[in-house]
C-alpha atoms as a PDB file:
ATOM      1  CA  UNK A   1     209.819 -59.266 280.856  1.00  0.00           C
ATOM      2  CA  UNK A   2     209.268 -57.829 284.637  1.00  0.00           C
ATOM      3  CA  UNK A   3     210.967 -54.969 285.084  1.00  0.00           C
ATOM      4  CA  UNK A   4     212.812 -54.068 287.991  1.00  0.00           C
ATOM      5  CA  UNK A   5     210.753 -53.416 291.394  1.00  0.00           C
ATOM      6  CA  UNK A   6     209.399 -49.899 291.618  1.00  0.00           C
ATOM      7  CA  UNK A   7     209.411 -49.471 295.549  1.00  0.00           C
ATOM      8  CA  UNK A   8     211.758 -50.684 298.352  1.00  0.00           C
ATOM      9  CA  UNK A   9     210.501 -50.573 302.016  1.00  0.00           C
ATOM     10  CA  UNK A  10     212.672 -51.100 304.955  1.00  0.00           C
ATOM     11  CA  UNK A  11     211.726 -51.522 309.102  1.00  0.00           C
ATOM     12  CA  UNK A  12     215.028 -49.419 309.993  1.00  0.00           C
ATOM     13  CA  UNK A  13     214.189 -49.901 313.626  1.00  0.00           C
ATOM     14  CA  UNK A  14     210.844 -50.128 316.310  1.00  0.00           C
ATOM     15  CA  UNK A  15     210.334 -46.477 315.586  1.00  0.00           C
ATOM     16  CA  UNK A  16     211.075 -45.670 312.000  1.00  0.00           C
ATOM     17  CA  UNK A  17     210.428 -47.547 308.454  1.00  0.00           C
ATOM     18  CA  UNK A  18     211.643 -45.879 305.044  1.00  0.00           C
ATOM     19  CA  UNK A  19     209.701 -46.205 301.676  1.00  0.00           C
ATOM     20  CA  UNK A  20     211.122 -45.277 298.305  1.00  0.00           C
ATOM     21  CA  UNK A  21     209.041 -45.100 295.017  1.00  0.00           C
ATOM     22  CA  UNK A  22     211.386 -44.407 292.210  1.00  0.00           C
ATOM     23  CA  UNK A  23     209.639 -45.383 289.097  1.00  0.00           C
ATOM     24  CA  UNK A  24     206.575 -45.681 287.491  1.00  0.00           C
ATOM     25  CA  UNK A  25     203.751 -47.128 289.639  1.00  0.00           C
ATOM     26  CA  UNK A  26     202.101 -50.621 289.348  1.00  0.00           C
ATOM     27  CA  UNK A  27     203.632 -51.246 285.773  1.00  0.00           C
ATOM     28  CA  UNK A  28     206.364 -54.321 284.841  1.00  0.00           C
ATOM     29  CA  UNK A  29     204.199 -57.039 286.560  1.00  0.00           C
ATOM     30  CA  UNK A  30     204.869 -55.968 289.619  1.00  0.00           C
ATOM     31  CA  UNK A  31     201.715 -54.433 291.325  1.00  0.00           C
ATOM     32  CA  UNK A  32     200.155 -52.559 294.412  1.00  0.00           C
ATOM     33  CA  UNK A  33     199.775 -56.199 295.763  1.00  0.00           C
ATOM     34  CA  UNK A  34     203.003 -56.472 296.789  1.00  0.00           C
ATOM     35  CA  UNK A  35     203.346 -53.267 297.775  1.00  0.00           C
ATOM     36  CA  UNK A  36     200.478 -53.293 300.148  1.00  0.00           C
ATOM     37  CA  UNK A  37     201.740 -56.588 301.480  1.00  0.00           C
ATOM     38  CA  UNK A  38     204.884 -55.189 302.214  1.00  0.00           C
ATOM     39  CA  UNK A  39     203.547 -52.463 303.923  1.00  0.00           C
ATOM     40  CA  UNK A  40     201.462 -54.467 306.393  1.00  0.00           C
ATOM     41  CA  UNK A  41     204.733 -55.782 307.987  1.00  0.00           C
ATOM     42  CA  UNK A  42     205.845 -52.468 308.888  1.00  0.00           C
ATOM     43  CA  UNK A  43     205.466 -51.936 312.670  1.00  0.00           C
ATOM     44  CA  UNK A  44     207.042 -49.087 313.181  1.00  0.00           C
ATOM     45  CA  UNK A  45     205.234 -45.765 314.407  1.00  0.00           C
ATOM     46  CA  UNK A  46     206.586 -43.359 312.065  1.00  0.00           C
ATOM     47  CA  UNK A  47     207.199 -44.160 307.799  1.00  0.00           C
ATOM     48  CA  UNK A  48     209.269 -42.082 306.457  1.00  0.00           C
ATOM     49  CA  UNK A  49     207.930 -41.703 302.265  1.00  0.00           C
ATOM     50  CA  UNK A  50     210.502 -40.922 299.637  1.00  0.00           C
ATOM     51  CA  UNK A  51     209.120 -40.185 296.344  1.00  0.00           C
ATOM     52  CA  UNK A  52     210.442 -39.692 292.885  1.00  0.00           C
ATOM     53  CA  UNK A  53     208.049 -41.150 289.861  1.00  0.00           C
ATOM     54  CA  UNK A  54     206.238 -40.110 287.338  1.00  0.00           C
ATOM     55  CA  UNK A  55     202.867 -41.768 288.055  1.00  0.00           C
ATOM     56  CA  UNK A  56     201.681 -44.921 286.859  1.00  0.00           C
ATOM     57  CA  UNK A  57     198.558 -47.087 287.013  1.00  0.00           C
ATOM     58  CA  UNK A  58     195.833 -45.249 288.936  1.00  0.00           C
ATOM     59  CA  UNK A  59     193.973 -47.640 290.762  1.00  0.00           C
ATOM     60  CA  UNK A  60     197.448 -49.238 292.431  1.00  0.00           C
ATOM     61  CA  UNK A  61     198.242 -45.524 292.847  1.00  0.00           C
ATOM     62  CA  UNK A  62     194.884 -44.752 294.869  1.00  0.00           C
ATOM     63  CA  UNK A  63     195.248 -48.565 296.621  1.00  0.00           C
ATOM     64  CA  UNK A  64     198.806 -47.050 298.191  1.00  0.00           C
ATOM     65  CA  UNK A  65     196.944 -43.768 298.517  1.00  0.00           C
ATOM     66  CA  UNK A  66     194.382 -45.181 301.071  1.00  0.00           C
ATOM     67  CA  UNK A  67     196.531 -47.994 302.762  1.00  0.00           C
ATOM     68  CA  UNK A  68     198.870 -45.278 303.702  1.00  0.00           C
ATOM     69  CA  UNK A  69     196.132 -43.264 304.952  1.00  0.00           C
ATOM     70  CA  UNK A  70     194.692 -45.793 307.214  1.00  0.00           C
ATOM     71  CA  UNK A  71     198.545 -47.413 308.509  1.00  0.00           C
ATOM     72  CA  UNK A  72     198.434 -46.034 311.828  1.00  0.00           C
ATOM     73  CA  UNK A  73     202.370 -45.319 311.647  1.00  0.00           C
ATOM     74  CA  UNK A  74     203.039 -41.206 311.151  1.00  0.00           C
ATOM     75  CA  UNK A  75     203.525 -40.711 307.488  1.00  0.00           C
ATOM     76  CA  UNK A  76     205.977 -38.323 306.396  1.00  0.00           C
ATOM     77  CA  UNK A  77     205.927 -37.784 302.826  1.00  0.00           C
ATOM     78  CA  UNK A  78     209.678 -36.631 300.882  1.00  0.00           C
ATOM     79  CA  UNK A  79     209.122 -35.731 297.458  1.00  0.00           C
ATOM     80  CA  UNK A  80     213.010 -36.506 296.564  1.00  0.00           C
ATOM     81  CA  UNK A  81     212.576 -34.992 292.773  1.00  0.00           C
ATOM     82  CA  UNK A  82     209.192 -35.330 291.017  1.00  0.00           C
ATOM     83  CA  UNK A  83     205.560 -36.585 292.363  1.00  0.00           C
ATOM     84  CA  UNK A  84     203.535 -36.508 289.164  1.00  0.00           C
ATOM     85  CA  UNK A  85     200.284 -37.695 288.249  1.00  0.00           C
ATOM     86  CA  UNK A  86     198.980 -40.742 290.565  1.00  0.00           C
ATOM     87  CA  UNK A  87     202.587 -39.999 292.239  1.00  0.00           C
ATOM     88  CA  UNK A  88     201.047 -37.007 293.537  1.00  0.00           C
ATOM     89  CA  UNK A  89     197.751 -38.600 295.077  1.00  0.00           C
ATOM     90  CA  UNK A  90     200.016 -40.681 296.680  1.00  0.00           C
ATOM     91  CA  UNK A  91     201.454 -37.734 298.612  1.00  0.00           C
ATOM     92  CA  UNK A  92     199.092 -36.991 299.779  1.00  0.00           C
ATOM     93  CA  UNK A  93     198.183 -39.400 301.994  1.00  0.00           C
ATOM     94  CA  UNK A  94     201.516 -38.276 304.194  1.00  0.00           C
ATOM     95  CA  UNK A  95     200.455 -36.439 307.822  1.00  0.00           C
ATOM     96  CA  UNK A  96     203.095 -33.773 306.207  1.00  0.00           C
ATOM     97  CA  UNK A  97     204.604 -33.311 303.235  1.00  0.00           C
ATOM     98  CA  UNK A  98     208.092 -32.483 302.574  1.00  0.00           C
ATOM     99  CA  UNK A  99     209.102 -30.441 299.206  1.00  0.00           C
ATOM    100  CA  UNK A 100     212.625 -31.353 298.380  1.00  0.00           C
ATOM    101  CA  UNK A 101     214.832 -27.482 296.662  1.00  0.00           C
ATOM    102  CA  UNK A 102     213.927 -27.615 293.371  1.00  0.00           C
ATOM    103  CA  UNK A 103     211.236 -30.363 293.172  1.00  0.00           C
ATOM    104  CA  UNK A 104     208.442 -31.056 291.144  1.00  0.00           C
ATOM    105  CA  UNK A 105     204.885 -31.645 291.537  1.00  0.00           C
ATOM    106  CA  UNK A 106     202.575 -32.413 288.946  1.00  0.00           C
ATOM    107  CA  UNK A 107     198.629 -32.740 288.709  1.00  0.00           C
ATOM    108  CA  UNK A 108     196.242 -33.615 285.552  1.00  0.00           C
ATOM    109  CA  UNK A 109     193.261 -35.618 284.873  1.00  0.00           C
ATOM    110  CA  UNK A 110     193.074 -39.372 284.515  1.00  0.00           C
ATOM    111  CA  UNK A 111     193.904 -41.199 281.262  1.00  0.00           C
ATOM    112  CA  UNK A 112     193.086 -44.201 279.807  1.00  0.00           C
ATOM    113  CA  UNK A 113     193.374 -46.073 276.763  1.00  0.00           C
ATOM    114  CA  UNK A 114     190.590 -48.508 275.214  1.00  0.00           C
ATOM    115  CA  UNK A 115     189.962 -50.789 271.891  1.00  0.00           C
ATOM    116  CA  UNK A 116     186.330 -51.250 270.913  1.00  0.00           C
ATOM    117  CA  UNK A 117     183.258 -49.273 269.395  1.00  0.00           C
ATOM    118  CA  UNK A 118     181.635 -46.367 270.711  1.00  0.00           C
ATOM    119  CA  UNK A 119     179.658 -47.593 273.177  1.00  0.00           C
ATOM    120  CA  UNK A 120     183.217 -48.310 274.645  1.00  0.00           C
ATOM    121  CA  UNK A 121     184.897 -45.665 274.070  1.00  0.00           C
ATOM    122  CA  UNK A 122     181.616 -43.543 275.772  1.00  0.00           C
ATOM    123  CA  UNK A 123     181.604 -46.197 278.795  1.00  0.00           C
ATOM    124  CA  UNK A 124     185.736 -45.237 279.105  1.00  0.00           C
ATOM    125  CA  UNK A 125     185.113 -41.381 279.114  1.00  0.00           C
ATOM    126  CA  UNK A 126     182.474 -41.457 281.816  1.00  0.00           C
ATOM    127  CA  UNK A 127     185.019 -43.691 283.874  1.00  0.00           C
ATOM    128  CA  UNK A 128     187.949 -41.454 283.483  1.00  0.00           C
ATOM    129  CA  UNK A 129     185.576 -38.380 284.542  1.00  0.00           C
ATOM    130  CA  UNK A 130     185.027 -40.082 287.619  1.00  0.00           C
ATOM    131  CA  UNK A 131     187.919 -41.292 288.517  1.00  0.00           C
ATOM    132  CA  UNK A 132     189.371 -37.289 287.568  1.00  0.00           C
ATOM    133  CA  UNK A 133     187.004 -36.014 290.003  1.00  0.00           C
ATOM    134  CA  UNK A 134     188.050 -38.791 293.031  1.00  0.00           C
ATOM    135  CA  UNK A 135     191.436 -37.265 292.237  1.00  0.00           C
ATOM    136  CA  UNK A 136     190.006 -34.015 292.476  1.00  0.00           C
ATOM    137  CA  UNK A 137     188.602 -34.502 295.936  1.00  0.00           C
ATOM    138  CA  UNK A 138     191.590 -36.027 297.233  1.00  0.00           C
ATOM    139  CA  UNK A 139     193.355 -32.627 296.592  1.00  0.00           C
ATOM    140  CA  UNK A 140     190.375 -30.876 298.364  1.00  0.00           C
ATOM    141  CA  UNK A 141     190.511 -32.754 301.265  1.00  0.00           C
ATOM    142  CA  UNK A 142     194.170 -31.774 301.865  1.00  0.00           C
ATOM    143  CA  UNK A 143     193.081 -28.130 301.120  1.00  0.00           C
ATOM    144  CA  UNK A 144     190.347 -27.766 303.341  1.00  0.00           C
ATOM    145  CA  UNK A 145     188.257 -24.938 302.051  1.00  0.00           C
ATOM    146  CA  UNK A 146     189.298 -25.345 298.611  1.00  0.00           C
ATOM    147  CA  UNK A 147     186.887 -26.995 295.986  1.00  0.00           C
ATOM    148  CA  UNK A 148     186.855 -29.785 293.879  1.00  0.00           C
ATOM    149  CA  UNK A 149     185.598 -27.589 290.988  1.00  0.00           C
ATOM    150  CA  UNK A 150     189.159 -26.041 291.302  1.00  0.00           C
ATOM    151  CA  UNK A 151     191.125 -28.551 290.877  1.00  0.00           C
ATOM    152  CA  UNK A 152     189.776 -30.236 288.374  1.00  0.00           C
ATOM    153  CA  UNK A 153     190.367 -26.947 286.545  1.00  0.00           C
ATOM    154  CA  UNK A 154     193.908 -27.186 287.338  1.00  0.00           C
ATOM    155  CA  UNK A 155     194.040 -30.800 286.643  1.00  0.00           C
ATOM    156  CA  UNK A 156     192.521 -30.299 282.801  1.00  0.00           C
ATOM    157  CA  UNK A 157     195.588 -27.266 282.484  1.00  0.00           C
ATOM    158  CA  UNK A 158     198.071 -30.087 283.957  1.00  0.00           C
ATOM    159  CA  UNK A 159     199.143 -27.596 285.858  1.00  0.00           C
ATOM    160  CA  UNK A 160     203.393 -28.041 287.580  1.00  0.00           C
ATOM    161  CA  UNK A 161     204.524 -26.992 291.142  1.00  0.00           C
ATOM    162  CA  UNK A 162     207.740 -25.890 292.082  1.00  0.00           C
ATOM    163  CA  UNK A 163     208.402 -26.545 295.714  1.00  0.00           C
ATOM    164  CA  UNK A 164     207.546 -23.380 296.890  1.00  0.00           C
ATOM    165  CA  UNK A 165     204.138 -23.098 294.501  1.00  0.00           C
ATOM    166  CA  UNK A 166     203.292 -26.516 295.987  1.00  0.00           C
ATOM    167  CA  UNK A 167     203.470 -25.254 299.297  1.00  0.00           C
ATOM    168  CA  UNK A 168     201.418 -22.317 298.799  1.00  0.00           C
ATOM    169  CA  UNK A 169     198.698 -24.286 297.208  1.00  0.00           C
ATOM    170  CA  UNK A 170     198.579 -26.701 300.213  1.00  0.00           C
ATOM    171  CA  UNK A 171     199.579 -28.925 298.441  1.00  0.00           C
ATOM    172  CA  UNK A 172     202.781 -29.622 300.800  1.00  0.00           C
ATOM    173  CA  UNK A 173     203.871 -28.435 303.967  1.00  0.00           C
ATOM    174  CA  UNK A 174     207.649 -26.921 303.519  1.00  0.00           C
ATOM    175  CA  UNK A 175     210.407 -27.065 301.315  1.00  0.00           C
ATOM    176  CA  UNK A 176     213.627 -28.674 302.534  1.00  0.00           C
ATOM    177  CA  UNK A 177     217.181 -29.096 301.338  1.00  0.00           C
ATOM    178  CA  UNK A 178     217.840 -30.367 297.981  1.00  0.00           C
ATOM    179  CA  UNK A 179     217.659 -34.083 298.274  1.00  0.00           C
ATOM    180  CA  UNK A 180     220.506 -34.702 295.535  1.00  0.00           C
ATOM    181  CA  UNK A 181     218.289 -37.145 293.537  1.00  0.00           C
ATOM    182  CA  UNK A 182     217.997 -36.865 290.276  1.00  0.00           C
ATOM    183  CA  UNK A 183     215.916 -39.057 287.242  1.00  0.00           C
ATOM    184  CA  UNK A 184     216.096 -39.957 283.324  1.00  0.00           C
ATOM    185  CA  UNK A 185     212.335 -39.909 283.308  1.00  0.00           C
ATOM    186  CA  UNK A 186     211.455 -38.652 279.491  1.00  0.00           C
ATOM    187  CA  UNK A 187     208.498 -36.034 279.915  1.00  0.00           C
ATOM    188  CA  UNK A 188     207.640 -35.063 276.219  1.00  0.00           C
ATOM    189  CA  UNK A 189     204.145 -36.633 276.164  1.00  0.00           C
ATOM    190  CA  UNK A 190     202.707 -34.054 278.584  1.00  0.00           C
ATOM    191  CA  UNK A 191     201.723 -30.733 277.092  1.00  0.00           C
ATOM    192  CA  UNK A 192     203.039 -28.506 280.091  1.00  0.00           C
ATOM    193  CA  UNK A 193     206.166 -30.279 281.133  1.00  0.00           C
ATOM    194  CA  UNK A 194     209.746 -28.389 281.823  1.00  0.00           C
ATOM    195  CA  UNK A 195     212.526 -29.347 279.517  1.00  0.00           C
ATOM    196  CA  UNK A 196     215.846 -30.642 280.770  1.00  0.00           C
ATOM    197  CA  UNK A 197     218.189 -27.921 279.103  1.00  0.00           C
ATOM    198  CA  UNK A 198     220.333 -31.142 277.802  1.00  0.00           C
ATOM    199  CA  UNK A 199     217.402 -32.712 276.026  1.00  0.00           C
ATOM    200  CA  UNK A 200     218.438 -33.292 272.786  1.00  0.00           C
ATOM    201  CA  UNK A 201     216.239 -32.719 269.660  1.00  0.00           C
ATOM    202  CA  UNK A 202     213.796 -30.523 272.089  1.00  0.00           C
ATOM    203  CA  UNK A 203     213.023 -27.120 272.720  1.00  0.00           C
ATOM    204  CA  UNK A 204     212.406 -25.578 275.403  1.00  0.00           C
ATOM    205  CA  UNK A 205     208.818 -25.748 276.713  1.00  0.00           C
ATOM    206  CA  UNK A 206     206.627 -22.149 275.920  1.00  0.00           C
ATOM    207  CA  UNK A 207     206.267 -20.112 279.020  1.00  0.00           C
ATOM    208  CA  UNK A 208     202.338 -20.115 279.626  1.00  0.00           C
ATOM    209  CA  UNK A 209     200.209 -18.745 282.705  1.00  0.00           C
ATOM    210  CA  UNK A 210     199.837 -21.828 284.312  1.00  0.00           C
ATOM    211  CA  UNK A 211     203.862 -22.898 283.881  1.00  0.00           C
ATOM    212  CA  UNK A 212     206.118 -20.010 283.926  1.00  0.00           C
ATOM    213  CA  UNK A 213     208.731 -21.592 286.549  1.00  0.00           C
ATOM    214  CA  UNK A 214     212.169 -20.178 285.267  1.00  0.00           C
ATOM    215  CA  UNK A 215     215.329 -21.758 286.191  1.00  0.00           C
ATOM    216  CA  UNK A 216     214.010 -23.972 288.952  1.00  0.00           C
ATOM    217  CA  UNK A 217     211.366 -25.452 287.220  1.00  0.00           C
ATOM    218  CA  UNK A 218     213.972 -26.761 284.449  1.00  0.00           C
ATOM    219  CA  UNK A 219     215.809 -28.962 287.115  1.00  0.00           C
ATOM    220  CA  UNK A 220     212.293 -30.533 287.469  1.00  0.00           C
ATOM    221  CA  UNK A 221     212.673 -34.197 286.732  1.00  0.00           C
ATOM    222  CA  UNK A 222     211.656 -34.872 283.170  1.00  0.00           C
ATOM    223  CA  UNK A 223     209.332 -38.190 282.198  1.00  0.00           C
ATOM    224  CA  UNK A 224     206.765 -40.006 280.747  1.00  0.00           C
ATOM    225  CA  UNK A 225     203.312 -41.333 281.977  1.00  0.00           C
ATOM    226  CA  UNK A 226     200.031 -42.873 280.658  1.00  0.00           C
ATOM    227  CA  UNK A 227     197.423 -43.413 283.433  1.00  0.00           C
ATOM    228  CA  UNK A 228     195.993 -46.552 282.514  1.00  0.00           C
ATOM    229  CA  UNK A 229     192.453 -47.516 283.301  1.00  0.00           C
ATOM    230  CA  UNK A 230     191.190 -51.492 282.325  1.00  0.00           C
ATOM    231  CA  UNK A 231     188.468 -51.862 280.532  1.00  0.00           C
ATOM    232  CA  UNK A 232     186.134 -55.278 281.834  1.00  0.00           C
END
């Protein structure tokens, strides 16, 4: 069963386009094919990037990552709610980056999932170790100065940004309004992920040096993700 489209992209006029991703990336049969296709026919000279997902399928997520990049419109990224995982890559391929009050980015390592003996289960961990460290320099790029050895730290903590903590990593450029937007998106298979104080059966996530985020970070969006990486 294909789920419902992930994206929506829209020529509002000669000068402006708007983009929304509001759901998991690439999965539901509907792919980076027809996002990328989409995004061809925009003419305008300035996109305007809303964001709100959880991540999806990494190599649709770095596809939209690098046919942002080379678009020649100006890309103005909004992260609405939550930009986690691949969603975050994806943000930063915007010229600047917009924090929404009280959202959420998120960044960890690649994950995959494979069947077979361990010659491929060995061939699957060297692929998700590179792929982790093309993530890795992505980040670094938009950091310039920082290293990759950094964030692939941060990325094996799955380390959370509030607005502001995204802002003063470099990871965005300024925090704006609250955008309103909220999401059902369950988060309990990530280790470091806030808890939506009316999450039943839950409790509350442990405060830890790499996610102590107090009230704010509880609005955070809440979801699930599994990056997943094919296996030839």
């Amino acid at each position: 069963m294909i789920r419902p489209c992930w994206y929506s992209i829209k020529n509002i006029s000669d000068e402006s386009a708007d983009v929304f991703i509001f759901a998991e990336i690439g999965f539901g049969g509907i792919t980076a094919a027809s996002f990328l296709k989409d995004l061809q026919g925009i003419t305008a000279s300035s996109i305007s990037l809303h964001l709100n997902s959880p991540g999806g399928e990494v190599f649709d997520g770095l596809a939209i990552y690098s046919a942002l990049k080379s678009h020649p419109a100006n890309v103005t990224v909004y992260v609405d709610a939550l930009a986690a995982s691949i969603a975050s890559v994806i943000a930063m391929a915007g010229n600047k980056i917009v924090m929404a009050k009280h959202s959420a980015l998120m960044i960890h390592n690649a994950q995959g999932i494979a069947m077979g003996d361990a010659a491929v289960m060995k061939l699957m961990a060297d692929r998700l170790d590179i792929w982790s460290n093309e993530i890795a320099e992505i980040y670094q790029e938009r950091v310039p100065g920082s290293k990759t050895k950094t964030w692939l730290s941060r990325m094996a903590d799955e380390t959370w940004y509030v607005a502001e903590e995204a802002v003063a990593a470099g990871l965005a450029d300024e925090v704006g309004p609250a955008s309103g937007v909220t999401n059902s998106f369950d988060m309990t298979k990530f280790k470091n992920a806030p808890q939506t104080e009316d999450q039943e059966g839950t409790a509350p996530a442990e405060e830890s040096v790499d996610f102590d985020r107090g009230a704010a970070l509880r609005q955070a969006a809440s979801l699930t993700l599994m990056e997943v990486l094919s296996h030839e």
